[in-house]
Protein backbone atom coordinates (compact mmCIF):
# COMPACT_ATOMS: atom_id res chain seq x y z
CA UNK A 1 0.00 0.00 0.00
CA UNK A 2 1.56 3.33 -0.99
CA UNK A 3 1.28 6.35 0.93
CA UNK A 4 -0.86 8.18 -2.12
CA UNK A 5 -3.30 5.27 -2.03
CA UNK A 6 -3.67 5.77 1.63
CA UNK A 7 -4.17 9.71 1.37
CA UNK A 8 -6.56 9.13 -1.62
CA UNK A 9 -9.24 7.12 1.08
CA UNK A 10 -8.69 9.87 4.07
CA UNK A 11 -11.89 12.25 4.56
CA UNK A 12 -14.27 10.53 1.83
CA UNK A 13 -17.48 8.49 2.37
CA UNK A 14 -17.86 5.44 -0.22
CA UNK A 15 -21.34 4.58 -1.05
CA UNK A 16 -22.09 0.78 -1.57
CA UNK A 17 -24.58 -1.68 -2.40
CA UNK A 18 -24.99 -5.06 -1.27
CA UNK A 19 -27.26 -6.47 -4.23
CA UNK A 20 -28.22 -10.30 -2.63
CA UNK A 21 -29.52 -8.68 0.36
CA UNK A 22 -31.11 -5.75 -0.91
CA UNK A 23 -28.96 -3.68 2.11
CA UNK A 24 -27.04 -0.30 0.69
CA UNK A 25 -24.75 1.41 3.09
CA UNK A 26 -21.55 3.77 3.58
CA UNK A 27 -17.88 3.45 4.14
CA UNK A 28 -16.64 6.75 6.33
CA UNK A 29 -12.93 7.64 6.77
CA UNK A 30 -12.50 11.03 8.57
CA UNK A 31 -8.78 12.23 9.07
CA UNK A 32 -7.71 15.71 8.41
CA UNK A 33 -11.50 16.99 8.68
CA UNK A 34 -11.88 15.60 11.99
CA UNK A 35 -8.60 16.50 13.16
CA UNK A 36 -9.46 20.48 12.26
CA UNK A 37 -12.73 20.36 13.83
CA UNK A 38 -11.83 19.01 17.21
CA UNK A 39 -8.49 21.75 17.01
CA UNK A 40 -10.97 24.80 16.71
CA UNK A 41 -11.68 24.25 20.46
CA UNK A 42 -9.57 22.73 23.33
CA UNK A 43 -12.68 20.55 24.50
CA UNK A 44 -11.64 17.73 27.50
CA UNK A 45 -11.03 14.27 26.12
CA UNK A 46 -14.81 13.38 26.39
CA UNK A 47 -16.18 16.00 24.63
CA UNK A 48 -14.18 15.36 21.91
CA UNK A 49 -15.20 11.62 21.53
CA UNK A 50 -18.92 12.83 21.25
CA UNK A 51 -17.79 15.65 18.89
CA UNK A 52 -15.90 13.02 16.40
CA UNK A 53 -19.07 10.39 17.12
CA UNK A 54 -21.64 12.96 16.25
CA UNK A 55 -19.32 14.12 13.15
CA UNK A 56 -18.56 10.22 11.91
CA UNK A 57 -22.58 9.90 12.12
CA UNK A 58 -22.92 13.23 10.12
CA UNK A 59 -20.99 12.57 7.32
CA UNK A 60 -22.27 8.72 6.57
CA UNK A 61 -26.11 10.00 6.98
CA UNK A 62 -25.86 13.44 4.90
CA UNK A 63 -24.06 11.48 2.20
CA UNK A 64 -26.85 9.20 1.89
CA UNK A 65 -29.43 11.72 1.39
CA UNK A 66 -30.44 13.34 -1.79
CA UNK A 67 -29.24 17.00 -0.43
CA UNK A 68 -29.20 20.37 -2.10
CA UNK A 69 -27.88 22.53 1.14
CA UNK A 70 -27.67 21.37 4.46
CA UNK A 71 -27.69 18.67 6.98
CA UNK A 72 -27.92 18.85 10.89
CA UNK A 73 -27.66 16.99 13.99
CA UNK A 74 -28.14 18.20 17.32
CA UNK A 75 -27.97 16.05 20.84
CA UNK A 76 -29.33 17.97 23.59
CA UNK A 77 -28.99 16.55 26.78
CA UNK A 78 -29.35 17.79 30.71
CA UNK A 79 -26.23 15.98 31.63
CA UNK A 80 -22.72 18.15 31.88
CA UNK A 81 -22.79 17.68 27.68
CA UNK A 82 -25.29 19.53 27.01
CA UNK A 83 -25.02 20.20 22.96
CA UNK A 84 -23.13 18.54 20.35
CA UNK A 85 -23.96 20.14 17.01
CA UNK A 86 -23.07 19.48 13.43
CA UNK A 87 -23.62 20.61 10.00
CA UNK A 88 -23.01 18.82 6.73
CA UNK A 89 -23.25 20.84 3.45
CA UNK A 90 -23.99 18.94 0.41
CA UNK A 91 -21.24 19.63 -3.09
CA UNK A 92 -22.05 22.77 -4.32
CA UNK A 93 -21.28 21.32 -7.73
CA UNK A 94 -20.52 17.57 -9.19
CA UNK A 95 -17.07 16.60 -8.18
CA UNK A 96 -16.61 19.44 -5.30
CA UNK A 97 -16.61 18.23 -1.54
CA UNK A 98 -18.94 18.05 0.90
CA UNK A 99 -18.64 20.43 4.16
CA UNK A 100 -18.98 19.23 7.71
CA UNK A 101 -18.40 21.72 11.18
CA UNK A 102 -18.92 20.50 14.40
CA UNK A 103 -18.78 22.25 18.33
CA UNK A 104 -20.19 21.56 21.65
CA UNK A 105 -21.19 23.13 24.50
CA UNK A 106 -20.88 21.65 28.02
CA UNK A 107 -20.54 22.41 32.08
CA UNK A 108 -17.02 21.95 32.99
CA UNK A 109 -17.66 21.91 36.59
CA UNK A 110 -19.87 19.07 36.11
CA UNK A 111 -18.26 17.01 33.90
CA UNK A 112 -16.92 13.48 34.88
CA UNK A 113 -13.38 13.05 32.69
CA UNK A 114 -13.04 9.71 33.71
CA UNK A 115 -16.80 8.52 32.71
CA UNK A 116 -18.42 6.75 29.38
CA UNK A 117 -18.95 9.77 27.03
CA UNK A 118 -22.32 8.89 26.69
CA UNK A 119 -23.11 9.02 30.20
CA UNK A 120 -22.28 12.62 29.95
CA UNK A 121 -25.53 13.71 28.09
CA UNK A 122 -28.21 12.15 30.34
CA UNK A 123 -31.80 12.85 29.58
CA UNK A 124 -32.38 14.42 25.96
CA UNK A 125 -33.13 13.76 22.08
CA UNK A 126 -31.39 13.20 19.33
CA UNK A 127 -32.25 15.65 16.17
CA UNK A 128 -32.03 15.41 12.53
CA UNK A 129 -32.59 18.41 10.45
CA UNK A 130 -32.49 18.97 6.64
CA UNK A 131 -32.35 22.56 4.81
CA UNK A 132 -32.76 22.00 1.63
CA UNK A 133 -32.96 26.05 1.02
CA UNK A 134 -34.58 28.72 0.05
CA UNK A 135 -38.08 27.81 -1.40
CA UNK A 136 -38.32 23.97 0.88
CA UNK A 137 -39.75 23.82 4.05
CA UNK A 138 -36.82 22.53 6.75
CA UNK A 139 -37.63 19.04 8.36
CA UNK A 140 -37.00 17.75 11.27
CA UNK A 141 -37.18 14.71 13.65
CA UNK A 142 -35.99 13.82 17.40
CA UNK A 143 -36.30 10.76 18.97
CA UNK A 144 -35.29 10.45 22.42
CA UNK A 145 -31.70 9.61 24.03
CA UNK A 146 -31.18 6.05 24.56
CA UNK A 147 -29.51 3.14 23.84
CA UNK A 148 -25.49 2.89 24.96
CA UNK A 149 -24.23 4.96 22.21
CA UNK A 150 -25.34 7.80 19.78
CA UNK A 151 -25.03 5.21 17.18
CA UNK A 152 -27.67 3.58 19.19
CA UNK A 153 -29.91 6.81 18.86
CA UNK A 154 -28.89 7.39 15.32
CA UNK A 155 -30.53 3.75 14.78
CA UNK A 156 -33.70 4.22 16.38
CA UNK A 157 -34.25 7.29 14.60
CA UNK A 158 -34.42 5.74 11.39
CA UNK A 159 -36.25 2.86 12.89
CA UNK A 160 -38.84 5.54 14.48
CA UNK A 161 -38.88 8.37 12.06
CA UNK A 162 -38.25 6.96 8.66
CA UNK A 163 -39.04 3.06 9.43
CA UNK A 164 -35.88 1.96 7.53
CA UNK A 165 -33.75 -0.42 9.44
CA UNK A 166 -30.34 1.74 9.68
CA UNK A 167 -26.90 0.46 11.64
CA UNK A 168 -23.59 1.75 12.51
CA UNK A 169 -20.47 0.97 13.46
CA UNK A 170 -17.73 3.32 14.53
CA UNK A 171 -14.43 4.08 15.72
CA UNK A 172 -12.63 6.86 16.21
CA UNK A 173 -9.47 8.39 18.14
CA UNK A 174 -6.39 10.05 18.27
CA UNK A 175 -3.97 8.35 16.24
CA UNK A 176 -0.24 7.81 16.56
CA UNK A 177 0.67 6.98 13.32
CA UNK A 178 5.13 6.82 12.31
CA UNK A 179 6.21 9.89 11.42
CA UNK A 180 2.90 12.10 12.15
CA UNK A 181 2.08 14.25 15.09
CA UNK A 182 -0.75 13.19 17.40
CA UNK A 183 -3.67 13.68 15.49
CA UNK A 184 -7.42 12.64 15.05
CA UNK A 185 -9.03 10.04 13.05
CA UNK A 186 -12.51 7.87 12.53
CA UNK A 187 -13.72 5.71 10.49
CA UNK A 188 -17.52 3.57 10.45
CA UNK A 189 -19.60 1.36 8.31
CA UNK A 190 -23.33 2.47 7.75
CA UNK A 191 -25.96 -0.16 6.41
CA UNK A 192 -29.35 0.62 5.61
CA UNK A 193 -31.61 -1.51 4.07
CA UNK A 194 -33.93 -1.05 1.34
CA UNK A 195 -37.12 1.03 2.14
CA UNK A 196 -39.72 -1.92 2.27
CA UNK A 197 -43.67 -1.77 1.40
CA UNK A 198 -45.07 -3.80 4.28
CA UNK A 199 -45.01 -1.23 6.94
CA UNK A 200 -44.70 -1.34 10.65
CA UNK A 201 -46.76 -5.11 11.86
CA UNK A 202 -46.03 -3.60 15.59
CA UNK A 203 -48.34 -1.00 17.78
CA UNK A 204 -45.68 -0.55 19.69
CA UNK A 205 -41.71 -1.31 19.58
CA UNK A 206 -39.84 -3.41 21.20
CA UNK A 207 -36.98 -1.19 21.95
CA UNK A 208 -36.38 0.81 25.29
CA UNK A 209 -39.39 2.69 26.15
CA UNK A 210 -41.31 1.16 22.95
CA UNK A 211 -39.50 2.41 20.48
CA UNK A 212 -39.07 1.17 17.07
CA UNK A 213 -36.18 -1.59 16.30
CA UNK A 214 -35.77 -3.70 13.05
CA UNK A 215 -37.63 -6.64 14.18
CA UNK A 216 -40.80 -4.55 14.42
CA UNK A 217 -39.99 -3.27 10.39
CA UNK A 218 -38.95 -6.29 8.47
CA UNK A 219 -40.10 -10.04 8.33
CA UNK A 220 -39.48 -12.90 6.73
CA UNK A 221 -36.21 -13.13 4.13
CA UNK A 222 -35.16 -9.64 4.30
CA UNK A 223 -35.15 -9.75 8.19
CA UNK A 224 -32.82 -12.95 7.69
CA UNK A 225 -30.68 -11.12 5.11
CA UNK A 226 -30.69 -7.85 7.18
CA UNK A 227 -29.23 -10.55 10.37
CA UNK A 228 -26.76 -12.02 8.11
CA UNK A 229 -25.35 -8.06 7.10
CA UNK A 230 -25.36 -7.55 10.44
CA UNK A 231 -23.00 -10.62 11.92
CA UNK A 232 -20.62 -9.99 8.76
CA UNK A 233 -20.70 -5.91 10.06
CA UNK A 234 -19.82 -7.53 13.66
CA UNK A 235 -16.66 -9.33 12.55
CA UNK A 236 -15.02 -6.00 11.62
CA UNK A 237 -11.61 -4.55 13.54
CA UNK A 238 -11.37 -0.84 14.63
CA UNK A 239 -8.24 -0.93 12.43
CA UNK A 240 -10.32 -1.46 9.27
CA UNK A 241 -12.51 1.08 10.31
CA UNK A 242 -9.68 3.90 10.48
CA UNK A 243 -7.28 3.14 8.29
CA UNK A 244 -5.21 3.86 6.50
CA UNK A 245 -3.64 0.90 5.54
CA UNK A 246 -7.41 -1.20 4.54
CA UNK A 247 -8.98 0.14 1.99
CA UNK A 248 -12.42 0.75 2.07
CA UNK A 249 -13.21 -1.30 -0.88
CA UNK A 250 -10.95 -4.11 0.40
CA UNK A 251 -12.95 -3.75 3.34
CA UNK A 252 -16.04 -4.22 1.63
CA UNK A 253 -14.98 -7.51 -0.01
CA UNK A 254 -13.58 -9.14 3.24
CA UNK A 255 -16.94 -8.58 5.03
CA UNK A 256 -19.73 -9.07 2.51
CA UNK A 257 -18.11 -10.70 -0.73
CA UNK A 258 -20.89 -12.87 -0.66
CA UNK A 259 -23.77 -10.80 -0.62
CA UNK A 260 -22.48 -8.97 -3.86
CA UNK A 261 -21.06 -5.72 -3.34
CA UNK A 262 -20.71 -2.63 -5.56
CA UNK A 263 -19.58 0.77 -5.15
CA UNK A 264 -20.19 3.79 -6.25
CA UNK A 265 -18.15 7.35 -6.57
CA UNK A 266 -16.42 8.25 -3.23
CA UNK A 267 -17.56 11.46 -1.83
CA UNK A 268 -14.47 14.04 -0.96
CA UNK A 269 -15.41 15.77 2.87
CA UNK A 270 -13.78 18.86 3.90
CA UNK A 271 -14.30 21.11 6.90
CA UNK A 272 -16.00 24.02 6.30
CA UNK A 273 -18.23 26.95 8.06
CA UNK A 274 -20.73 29.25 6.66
CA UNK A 275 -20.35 32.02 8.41
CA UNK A 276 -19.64 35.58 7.25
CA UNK A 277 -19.57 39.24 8.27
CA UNK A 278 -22.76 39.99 6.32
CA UNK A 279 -24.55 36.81 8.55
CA UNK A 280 -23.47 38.88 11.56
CA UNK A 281 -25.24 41.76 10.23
CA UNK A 282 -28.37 39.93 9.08
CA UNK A 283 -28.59 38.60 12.65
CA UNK A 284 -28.07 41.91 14.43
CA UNK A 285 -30.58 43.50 12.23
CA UNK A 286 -33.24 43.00 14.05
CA UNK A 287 -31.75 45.62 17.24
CA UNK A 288 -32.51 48.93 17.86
CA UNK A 289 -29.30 51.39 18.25
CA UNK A 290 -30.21 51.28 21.88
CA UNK A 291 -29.77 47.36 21.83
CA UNK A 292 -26.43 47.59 19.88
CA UNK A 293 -24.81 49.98 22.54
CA UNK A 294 -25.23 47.05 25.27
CA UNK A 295 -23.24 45.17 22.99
CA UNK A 296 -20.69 47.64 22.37
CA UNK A 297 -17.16 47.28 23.98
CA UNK A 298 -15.32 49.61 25.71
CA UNK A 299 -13.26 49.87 23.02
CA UNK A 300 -16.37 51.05 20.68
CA UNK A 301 -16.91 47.82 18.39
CA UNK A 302 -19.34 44.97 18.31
CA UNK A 303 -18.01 41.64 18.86
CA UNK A 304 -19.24 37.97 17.38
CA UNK A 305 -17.34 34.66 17.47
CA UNK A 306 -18.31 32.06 15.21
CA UNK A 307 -18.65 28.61 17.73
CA UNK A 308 -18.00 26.47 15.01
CA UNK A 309 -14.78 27.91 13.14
CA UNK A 310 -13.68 30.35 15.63
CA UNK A 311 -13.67 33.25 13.22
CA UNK A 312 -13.87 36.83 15.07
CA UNK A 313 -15.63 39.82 13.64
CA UNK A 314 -15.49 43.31 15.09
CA UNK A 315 -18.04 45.77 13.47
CA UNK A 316 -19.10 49.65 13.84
CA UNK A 317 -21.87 49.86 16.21
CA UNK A 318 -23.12 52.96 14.21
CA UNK A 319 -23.04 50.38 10.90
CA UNK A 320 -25.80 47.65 12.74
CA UNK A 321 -29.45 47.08 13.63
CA UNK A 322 -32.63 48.06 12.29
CA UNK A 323 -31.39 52.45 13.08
CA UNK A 324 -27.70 51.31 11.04
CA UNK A 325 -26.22 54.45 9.01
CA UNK A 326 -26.15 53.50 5.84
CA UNK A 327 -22.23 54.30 4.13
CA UNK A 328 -21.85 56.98 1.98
C-alpha cells in the first residue's frame, strides 16, 4: 500500500450496495477533517469523543441523502454535555466536496473526565434536520436519548422516524501513526436496508421505552438477510474502520463478498463553516441602536465569534441594527 493510495481514502465516504440482500450502506474515513474540527476548540477528552461520534454519524447519513444545502444533527442533553452540534453541506457542484463543522457546548464543573462519554448527556433527544434552502420547508425529527451509544440513537431514529432499518459501526481516536504528530481520526460502516412496502406489523416497539427496532420493520427473508449483514458488520476490527492501511473497498470484499457488493463514486469531505460578516449583520438587524450599545465594547466595536470555526468579527456599532447608518 503506498502512501498516495492511503491519502486518496482519508476524509471521503464510499457509497455501496450489497445487491443479494437488498442492504445499501456507507464506508466513512474522517482524518484531516476531523482533526481540524476538534483543534478549533480545546474541549476535555470526552467532549471530543462525542464531537468526532456525532461528526462520523454526520458525514455517513448526509451522504446518503439526496441534499441540495444542508444537513444537521443536534444532541441535547441535561447531563454536563449539554449540545453537540453538526452541519453537513452537500457539493455545491458535481465533483466538489462536501462540508462538515462541528462544536459543543458543556458544564465543565460538572463534567466526569473519567466517565463513558455517553453518560455525559443524560436525559435528551437526538435531532435530525435537513435545509434544503430557500423555497423547501426545513424538516426535522428527534427521537429520544437512549440506547449505549449515539449510534444507538442514530438507529432508532431511522427505525422511528423513517421506518428503515439503519446500523452503525464506529471508531474513532487520536492516532499515533510513524512519522505524524498526534492527530485525530474515525472511520464507520453504515448499512441501511432497502425502504420496504409492508409497513410497521407492531403497535408498539420493542426497543427501550417502545421504540421502534428492526424486528418490528422487516419479516421474513429480508429480516434474515438484514441478520446475516449484520453478523458480517460484527466481525469487523477498529483498524479497518480507520485506516489507513485497509482500503475501504478491500474492506467491503472481506466482510460481505458474498452478498455482492458494488460501489459507487467516493464522496471528498472537507471542513467548512458558513459564516460571514454579512450573517453577523443579518442577525443583528433586528436591534434597535439602543440594543447595539449594550453590545458595544469599551473599546467602541461589536463583537461575534463564530462557535464552530472560531472566526472573530469586530463591526461599527453605528453600521448595525434596524437604526444602522447607511455608508456613503
Amino acid at each position: 500500500m503506498t502512501t498516495g493510495s492511503q491519502i486518496a481514502w482519508d476524509d471521503t465516504v464510499l457509497p455501496f450496495q450489497l445487491d443479494a440482500s437488498g442492504i445499501r450502506g456507507r464506508v466513512a474515513r474522517l482524518d484531516g477533517v476531523l482533526d481540524r474540527v476538534l483543534k478549533q476548540h480545546a474541549y476535555p477528552s470526552v467532549i471530543e469523543a462525542l464531537v468526532a461520534e456525532t461528526a462520523l454519524l454526520t458525514a455517513l447519513i448526509g451522504q446518503a441523502i439526496k441534499l441540495r444545502w444542508k444537513l444537521s444533527l443536534q444532541v441535547r442533553g441535561k447531563g454536563p454535555a449539554r449540545l453537540i452540534a453538526t452541519d453537513y453541506y452537500g457539493p455545491t457542484a458535481e465533483g466538489e466536496p462536501a462540508r462538515i463543522r462541528a462544536y459543543a457546548s458543556y458544564d465543565a464543573e460538572r463534567l466526569d473526565l473519567n466517565a463513558d462519554p455517553f453518560s455525559q448527556i443524560g436525559e435528551g433527544y437526538f435531532a435530525v434536520m435537513i435545509d434544503q434552502g430557500e423555497g423547501m420547508l426545513p424538516y426535522q425529527g428527534f427521537t429520544p436519548i437512549a440506547g449505549k451509544s449515539l449510534s444507538d440513537c442514530a438507529q432508532t431514529y431511522f427505525a422511528q422516524s423513517e421506518q428503515i432499518p439503519t446500523r452503525f459501526q464506529l471508531a474513532y481516536g487520536e492516532s499515533t501513526e510513524p512519522g505524524r504528530p498526534l492527530h485525530w481520526r474515525a472511520g464507520g460502516i453504515m448499512l441501511q436496508h432497502m425502504p420496504t412496502s409492508g409497513g410497521v406489523a407492531a403497535e408498539q416497539g420493542s426497543g427501550e421505552g417502545g421504540l421502534l427496532t428492526h424486528a418490528d420493520i422487516l419479516g421474513g427473508a429480508e429480516s434474515e438477510n438484514w441478520n446475516r449483514a449484520n453478523l458480517l458488520l460484527d466481525t469487523v476490527e477498529t483498524l479497518e474502520m480507520i485506516g489507513p492501511s485497509v482500503p475501504p473497498t478491500d474492506l467491503l470484499v472481506r466482510l460481505f463478498h458474498e452478498e455482492g457488493p458494488r460501489v459507487f463514486d467516493a464522496q471528498p469531505v472537507r471542513f467548512g463553516c458558513s459564516c460571514s460578516e454579512e450573517k453577523v449583520r443579518n442577525t443583528m438587524s433586528i436591534y434597535s441602536q439602543k440594543d447595539i450599545a449594550r453590545m458595544t465594547t469599551e473599546a467602541g466595536v461589536v463583537t461575534a465569534d463564530c462557535q464552530f470555526c472560531g472566526a472573530h468579527y469586530e463591526l461599527d456599532p453605528k453600521t448595525l441594527g434596524f437604526e444602522a447608518v447607511k455608508p456613503e
